[in-house]
C-alpha atoms as a PDB file:
ATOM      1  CA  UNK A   1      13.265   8.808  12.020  1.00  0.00           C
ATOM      2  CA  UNK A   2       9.882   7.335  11.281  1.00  0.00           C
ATOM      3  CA  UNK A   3       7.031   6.745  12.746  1.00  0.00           C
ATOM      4  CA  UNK A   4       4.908   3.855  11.428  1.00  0.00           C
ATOM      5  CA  UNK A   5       1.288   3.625  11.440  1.00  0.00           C
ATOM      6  CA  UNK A   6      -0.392   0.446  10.804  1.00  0.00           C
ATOM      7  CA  UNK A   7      -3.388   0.077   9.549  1.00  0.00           C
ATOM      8  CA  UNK A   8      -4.117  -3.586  10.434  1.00  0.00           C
ATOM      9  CA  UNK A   9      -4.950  -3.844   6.489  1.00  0.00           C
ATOM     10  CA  UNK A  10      -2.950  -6.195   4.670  1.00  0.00           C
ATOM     11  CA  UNK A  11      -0.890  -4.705   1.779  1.00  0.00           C
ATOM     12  CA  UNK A  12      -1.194  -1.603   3.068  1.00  0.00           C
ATOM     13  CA  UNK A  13       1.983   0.717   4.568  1.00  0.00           C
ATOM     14  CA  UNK A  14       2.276   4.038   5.722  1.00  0.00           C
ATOM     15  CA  UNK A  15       4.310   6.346   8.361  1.00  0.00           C
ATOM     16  CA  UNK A  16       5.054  10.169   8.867  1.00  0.00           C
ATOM     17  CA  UNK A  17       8.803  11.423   9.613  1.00  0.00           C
ATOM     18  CA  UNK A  18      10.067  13.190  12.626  1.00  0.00           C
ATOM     19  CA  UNK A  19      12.421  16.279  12.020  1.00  0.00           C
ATOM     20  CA  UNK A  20      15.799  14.000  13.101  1.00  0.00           C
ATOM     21  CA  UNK A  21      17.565  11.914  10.934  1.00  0.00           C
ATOM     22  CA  UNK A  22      18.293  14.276   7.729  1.00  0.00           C
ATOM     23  CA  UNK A  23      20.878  16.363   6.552  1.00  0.00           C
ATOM     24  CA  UNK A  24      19.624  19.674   6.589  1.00  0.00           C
ATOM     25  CA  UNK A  25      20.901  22.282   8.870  1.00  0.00           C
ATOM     26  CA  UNK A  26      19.316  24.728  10.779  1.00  0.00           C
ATOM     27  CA  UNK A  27      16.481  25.987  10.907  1.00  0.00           C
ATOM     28  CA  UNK A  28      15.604  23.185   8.930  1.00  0.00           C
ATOM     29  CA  UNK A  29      17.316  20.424  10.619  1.00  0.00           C
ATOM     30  CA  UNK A  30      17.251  17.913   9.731  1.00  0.00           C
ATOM     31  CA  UNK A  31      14.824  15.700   7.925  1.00  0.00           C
ATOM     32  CA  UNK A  32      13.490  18.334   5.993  1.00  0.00           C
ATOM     33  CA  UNK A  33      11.210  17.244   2.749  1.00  0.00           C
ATOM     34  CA  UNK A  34      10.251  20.669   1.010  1.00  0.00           C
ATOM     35  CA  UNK A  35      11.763  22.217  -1.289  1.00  0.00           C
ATOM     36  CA  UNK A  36       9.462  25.552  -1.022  1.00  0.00           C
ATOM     37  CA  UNK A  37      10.850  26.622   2.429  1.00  0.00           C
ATOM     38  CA  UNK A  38      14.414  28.080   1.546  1.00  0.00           C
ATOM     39  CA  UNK A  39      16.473  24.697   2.875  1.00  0.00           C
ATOM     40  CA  UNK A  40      19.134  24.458   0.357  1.00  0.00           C
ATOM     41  CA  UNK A  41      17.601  21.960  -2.675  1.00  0.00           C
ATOM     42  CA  UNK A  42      20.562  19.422  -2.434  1.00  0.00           C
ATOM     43  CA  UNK A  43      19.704  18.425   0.576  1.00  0.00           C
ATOM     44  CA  UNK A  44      16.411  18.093   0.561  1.00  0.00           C
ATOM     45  CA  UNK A  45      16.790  15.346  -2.370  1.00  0.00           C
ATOM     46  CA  UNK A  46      19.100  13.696  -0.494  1.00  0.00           C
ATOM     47  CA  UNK A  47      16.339  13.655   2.552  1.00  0.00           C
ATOM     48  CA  UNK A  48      13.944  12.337   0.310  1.00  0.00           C
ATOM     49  CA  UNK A  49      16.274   9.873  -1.284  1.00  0.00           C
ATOM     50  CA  UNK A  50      16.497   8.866   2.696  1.00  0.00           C
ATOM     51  CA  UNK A  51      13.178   8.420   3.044  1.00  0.00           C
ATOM     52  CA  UNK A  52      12.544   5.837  -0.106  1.00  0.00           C
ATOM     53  CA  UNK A  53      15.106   3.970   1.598  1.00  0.00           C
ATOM     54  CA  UNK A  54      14.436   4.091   5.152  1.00  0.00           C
ATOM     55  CA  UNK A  55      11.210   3.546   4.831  1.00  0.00           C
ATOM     56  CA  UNK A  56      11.411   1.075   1.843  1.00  0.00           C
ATOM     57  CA  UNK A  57       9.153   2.579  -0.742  1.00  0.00           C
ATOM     58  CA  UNK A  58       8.325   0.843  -3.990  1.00  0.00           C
ATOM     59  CA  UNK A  59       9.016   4.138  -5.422  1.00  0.00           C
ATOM     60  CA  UNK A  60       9.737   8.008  -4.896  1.00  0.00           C
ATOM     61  CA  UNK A  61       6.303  10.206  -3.612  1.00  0.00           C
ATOM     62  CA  UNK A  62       4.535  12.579  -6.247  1.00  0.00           C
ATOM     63  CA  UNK A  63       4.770  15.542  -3.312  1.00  0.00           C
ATOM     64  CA  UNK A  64       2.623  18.254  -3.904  1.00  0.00           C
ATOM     65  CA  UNK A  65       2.040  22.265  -4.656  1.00  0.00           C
ATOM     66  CA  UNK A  66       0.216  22.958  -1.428  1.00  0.00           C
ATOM     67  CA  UNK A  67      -1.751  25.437  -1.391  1.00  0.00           C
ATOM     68  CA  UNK A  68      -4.494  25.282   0.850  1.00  0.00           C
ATOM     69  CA  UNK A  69      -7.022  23.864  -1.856  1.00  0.00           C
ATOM     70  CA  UNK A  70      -9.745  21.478  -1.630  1.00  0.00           C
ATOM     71  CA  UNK A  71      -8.404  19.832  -4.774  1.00  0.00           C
ATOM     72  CA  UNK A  72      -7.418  16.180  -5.098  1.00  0.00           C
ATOM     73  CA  UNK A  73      -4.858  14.652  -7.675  1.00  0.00           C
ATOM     74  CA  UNK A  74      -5.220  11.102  -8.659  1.00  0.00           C
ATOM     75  CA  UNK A  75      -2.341   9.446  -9.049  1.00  0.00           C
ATOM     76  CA  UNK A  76       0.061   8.647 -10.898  1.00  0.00           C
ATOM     77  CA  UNK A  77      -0.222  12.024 -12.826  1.00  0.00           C
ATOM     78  CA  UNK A  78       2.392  14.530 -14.502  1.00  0.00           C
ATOM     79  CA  UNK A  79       4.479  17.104 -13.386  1.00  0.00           C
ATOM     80  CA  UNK A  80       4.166  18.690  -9.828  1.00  0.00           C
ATOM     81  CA  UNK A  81      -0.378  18.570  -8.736  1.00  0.00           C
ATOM     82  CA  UNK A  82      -1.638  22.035  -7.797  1.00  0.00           C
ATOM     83  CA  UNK A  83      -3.622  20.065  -5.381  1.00  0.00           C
ATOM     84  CA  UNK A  84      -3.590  19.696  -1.426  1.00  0.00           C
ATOM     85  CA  UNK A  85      -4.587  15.839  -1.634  1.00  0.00           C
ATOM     86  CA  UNK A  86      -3.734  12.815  -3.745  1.00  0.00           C
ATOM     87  CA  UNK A  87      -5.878   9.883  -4.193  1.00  0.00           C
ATOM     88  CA  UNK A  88      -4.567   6.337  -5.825  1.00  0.00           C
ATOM     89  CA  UNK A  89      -6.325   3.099  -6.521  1.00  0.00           C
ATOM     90  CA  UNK A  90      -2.249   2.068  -8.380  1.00  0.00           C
ATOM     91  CA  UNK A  91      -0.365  -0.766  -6.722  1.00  0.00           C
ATOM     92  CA  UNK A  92       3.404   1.156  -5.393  1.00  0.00           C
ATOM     93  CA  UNK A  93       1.749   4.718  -6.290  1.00  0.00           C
ATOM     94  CA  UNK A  94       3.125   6.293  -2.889  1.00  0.00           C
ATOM     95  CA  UNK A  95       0.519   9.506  -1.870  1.00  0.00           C
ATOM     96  CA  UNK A  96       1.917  11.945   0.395  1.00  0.00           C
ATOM     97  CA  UNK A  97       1.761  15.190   2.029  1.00  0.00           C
ATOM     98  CA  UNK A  98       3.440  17.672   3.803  1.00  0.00           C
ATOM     99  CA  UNK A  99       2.942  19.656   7.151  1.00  0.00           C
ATOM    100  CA  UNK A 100       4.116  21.314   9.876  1.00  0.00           C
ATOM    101  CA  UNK A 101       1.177  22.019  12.097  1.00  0.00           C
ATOM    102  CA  UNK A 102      -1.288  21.771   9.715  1.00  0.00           C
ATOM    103  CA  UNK A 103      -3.341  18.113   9.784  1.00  0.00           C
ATOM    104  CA  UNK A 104      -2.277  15.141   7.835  1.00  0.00           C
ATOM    105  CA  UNK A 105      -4.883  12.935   7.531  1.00  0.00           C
ATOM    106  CA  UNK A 106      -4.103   9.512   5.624  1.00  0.00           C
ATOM    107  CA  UNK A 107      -7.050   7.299   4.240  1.00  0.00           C
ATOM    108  CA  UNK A 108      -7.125   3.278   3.299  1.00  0.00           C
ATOM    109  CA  UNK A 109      -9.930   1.477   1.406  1.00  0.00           C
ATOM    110  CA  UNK A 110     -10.699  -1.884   4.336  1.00  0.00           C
ATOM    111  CA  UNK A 111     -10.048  -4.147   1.219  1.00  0.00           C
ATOM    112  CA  UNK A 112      -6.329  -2.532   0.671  1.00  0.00           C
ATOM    113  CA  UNK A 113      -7.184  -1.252  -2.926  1.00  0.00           C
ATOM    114  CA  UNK A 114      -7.321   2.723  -2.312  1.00  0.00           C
ATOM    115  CA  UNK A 115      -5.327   4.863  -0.173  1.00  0.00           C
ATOM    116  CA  UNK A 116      -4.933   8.582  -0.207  1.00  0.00           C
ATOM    117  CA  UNK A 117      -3.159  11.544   1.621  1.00  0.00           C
ATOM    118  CA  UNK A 118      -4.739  14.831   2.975  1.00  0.00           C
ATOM    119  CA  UNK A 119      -3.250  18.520   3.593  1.00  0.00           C
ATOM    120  CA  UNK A 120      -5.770  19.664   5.951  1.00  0.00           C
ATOM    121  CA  UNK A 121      -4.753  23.534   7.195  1.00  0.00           C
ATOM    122  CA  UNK A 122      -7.761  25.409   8.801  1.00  0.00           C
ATOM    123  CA  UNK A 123      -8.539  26.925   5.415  1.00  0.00           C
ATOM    124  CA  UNK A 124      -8.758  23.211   3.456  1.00  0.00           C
ATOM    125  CA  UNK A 125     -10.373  21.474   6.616  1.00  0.00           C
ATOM    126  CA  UNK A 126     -13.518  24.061   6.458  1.00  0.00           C
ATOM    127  CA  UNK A 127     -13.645  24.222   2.904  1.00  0.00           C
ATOM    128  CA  UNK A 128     -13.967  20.604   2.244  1.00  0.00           C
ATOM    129  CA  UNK A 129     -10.440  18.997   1.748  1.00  0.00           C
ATOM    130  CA  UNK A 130     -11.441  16.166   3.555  1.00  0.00           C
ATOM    131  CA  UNK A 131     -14.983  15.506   1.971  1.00  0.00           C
ATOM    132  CA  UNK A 132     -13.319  15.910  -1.489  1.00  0.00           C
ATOM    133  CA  UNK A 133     -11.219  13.233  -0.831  1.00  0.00           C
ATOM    134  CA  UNK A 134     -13.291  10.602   0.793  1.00  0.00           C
ATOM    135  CA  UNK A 135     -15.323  11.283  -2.598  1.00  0.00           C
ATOM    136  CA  UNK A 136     -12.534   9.961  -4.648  1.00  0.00           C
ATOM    137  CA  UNK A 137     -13.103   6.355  -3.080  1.00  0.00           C
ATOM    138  CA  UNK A 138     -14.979   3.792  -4.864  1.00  0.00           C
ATOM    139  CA  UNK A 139     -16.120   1.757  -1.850  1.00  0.00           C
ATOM    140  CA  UNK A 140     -18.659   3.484   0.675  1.00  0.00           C
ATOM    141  CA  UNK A 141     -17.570   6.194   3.465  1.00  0.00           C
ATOM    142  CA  UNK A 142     -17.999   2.947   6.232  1.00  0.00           C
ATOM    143  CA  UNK A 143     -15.246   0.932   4.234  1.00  0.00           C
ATOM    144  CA  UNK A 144     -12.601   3.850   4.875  1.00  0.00           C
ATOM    145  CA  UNK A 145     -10.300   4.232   7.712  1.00  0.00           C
ATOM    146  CA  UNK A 146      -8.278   7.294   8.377  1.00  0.00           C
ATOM    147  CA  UNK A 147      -5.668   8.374  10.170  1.00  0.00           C
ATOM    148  CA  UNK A 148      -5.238  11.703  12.159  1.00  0.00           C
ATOM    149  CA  UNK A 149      -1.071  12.979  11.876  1.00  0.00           C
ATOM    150  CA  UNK A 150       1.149  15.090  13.924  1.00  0.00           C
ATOM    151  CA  UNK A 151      -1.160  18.466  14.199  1.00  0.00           C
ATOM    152  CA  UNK A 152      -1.131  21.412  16.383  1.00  0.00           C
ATOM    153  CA  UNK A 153      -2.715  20.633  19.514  1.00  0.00           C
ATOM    154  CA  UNK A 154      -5.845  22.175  20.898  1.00  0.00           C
ATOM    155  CA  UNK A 155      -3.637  24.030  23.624  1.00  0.00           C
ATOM    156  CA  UNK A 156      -1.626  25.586  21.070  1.00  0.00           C
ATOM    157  CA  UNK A 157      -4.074  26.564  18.182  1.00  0.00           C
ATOM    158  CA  UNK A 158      -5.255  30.053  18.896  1.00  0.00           C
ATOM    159  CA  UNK A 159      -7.087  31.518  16.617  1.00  0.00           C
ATOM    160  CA  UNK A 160      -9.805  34.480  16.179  1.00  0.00           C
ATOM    161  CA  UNK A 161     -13.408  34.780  15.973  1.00  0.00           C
ATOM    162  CA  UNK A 162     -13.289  34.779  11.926  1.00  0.00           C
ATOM    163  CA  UNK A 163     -11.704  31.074  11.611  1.00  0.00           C
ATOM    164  CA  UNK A 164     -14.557  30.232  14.651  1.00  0.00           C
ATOM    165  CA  UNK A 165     -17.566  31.515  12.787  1.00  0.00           C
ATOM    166  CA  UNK A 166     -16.447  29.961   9.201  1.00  0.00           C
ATOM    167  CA  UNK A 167     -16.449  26.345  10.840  1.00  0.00           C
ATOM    168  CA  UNK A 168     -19.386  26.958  12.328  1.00  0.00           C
ATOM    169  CA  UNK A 169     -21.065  28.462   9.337  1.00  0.00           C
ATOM    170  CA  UNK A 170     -20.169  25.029   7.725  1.00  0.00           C
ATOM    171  CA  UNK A 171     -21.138  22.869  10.268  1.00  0.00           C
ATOM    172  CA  UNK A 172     -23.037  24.135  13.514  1.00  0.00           C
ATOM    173  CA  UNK A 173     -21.179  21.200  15.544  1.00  0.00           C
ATOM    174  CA  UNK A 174     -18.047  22.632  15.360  1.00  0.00           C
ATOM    175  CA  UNK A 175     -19.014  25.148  18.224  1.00  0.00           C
ATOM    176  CA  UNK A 176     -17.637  22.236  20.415  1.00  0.00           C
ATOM    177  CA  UNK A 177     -14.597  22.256  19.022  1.00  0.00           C
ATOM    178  CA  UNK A 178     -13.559  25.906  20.166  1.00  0.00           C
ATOM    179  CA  UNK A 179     -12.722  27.371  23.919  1.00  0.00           C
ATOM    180  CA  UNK A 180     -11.815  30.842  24.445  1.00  0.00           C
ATOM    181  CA  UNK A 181      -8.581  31.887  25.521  1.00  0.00           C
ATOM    182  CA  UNK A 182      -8.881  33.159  28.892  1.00  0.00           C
ATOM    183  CA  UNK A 183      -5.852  35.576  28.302  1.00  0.00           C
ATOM    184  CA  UNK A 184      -6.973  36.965  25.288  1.00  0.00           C
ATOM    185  CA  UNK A 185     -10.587  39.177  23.908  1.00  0.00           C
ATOM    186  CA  UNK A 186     -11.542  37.931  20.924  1.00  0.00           C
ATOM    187  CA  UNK A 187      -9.414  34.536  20.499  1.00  0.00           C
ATOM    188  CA  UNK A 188     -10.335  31.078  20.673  1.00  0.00           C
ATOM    189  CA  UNK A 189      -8.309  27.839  20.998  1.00  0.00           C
ATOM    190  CA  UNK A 190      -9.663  25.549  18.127  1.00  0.00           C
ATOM    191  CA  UNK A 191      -8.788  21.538  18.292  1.00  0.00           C
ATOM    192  CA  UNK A 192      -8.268  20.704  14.987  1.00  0.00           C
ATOM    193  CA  UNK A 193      -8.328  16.752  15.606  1.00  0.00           C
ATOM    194  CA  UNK A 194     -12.076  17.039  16.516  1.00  0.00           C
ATOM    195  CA  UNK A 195     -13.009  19.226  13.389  1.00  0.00           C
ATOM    196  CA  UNK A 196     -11.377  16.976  11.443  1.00  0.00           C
ATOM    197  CA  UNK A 197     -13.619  14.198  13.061  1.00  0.00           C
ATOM    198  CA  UNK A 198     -16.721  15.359  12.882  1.00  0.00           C
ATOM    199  CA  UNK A 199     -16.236  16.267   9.547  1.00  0.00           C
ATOM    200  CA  UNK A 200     -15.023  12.773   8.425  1.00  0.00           C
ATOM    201  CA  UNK A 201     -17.865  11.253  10.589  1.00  0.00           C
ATOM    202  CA  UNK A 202     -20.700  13.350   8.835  1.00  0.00           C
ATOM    203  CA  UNK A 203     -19.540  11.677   5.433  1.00  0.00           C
ATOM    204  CA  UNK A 204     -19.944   8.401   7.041  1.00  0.00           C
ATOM    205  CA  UNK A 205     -16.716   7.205   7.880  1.00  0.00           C
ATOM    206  CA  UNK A 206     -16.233   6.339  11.542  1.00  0.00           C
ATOM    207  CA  UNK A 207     -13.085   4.535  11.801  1.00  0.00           C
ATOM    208  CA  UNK A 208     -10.662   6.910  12.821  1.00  0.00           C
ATOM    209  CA  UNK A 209      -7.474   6.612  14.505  1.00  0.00           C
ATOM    210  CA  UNK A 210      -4.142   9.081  15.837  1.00  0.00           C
ATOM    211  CA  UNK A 211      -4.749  12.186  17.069  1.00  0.00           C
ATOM    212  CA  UNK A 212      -2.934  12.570  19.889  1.00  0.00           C
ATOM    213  CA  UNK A 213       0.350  14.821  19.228  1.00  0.00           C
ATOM    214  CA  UNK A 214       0.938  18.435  19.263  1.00  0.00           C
ATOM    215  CA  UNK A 215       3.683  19.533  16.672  1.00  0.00           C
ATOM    216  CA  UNK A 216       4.298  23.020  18.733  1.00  0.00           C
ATOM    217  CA  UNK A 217       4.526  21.488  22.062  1.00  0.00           C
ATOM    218  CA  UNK A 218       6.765  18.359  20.681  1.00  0.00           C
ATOM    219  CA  UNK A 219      10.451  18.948  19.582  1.00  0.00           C
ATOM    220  CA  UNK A 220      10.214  15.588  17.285  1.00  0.00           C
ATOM    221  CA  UNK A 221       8.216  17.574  14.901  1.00  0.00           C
ATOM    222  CA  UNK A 222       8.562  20.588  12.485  1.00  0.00           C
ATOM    223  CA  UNK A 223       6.146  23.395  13.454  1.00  0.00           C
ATOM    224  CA  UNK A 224       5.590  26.811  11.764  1.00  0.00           C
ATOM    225  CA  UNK A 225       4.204  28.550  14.753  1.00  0.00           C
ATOM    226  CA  UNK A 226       7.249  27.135  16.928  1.00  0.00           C
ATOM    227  CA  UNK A 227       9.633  28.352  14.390  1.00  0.00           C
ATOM    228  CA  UNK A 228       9.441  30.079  11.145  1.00  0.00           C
ATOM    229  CA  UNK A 229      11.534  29.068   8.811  1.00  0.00           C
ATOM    230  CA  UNK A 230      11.643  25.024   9.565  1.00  0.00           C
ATOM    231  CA  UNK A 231      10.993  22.419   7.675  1.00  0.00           C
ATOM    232  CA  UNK A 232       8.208  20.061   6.618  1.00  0.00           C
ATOM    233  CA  UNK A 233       7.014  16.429   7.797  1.00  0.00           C
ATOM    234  CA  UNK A 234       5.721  13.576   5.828  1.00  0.00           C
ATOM    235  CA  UNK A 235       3.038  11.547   6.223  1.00  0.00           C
ATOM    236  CA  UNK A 236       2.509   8.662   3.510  1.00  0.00           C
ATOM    237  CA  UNK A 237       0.548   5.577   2.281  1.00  0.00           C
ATOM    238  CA  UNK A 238       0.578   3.493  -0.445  1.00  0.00           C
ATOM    239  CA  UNK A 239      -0.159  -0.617  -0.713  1.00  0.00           C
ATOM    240  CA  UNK A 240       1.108  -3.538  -2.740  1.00  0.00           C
ATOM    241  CA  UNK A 241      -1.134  -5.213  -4.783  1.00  0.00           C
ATOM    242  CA  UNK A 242      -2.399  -8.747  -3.565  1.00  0.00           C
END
């Protein structure tokens, strides 16, 4: 199953899978796309073969080595990127990433000649992930519009005072973006949507849609802290040239 998300730019496609209509079996039933989580290899090719064709890409995605970088790959490239991001400014080049509570954020150039893909787990948000990709773009910040993907919602993300101070260390407006947890000394519940948009904002760019799911608390999604082992999401974008 996919879920499309339009960015009202023409040329320009791009959508992020649920966990149902796949092969896989459990856990990692069953629209599984990684081939780093122990789902057996077969059928995560033939999940990805599903998804050129369900969702009617010009070609196959260059996936990733996630690793919780701040690196960016510009595609097309060789082999497999050590990168958490992938920037293209190729007519058909399909950018992608992969998540299952961490934050996909997707990016389009207003004219429909750039797009790019973002892993953005706590570790990549606060580093930079998302600054390091606007900075592949050759228009201005204010030309960009991004999309927010299936995340862990602020009601779910519970972490401790050490990911807490290192936002806030980065950015002093990020205190905003952190509650405690009533239930528990010492932890905080961090909403990783706003982070993301403050931090997008502060490099100028102010359109910014999605943001509203919670992979933990929705069973369409994969989701690590839900259940570990599972599977992994996709969230995509690429455009046809004009």
């Amino acid at each position: 199953m996919l879920l499309n998300v339009d960015f009202a730019i023409t040329g320009v496609h791009a959508g992020v899978t649920t966990r149902e209509g796949g092969v896989s079996h459990a856990p990692f039933d069953s629209f599984n796309l990684a081939s780093h989580v122990g789902d057996v290899q077969s059928a995560v090719e033939q999940n990805r073969t599903l998804l050129v064709q369900q969702a009617n890409l010009p070609q196959m995605p260059q996936f990733l080595n996630q690793t919780h970088t701040t690196d960016v790959a510009c595609l097309p490239c060789d082999g497999t990127p050590n990168t958490d991001a992938a920037y293209t400014n190729q007519s058909g080049v399909v950018c992608a990433v992969l998540t299952a509570d961490c934050l996909p954020v997707l990016f389009a150039a207003k004219n429909g000649r750039e797009v790019a893909a973002a892993h953005a787990g706590w570790r990549g948000l606060c580093n930079g992930i998302l600054e390091n990709t606007v900075a592949q773009f050759a228009c201005a910040a204010h030309d960009i519009v991004a999309y927010l993907g299936p995340a862990i919602g602020k009601t779910a993300f519970q972490v401790g005072e050490e990911v807490r101070e290192a936002f806030i260390k980065a950015d002093d407006q990020a205190v905003s973006a952190f509650v405690h947890d009533p239930n528990e000394e010492g932890k905080f519940f961090a909403d990783i949507y706003q982070l993301a948009r403050q931090r997008l904002q502060k490099c100028g760019l102010y359109e910014i849609r999605g943001g509203e799911f919670c992979t933990v608390n929705d069973a369409r999604f994969f989701s690590y802290r839900r259940a570990n082992p599972t599977g992994r999401m996709a969230s995509f974008i690429y455009f046809n040239q004009r």
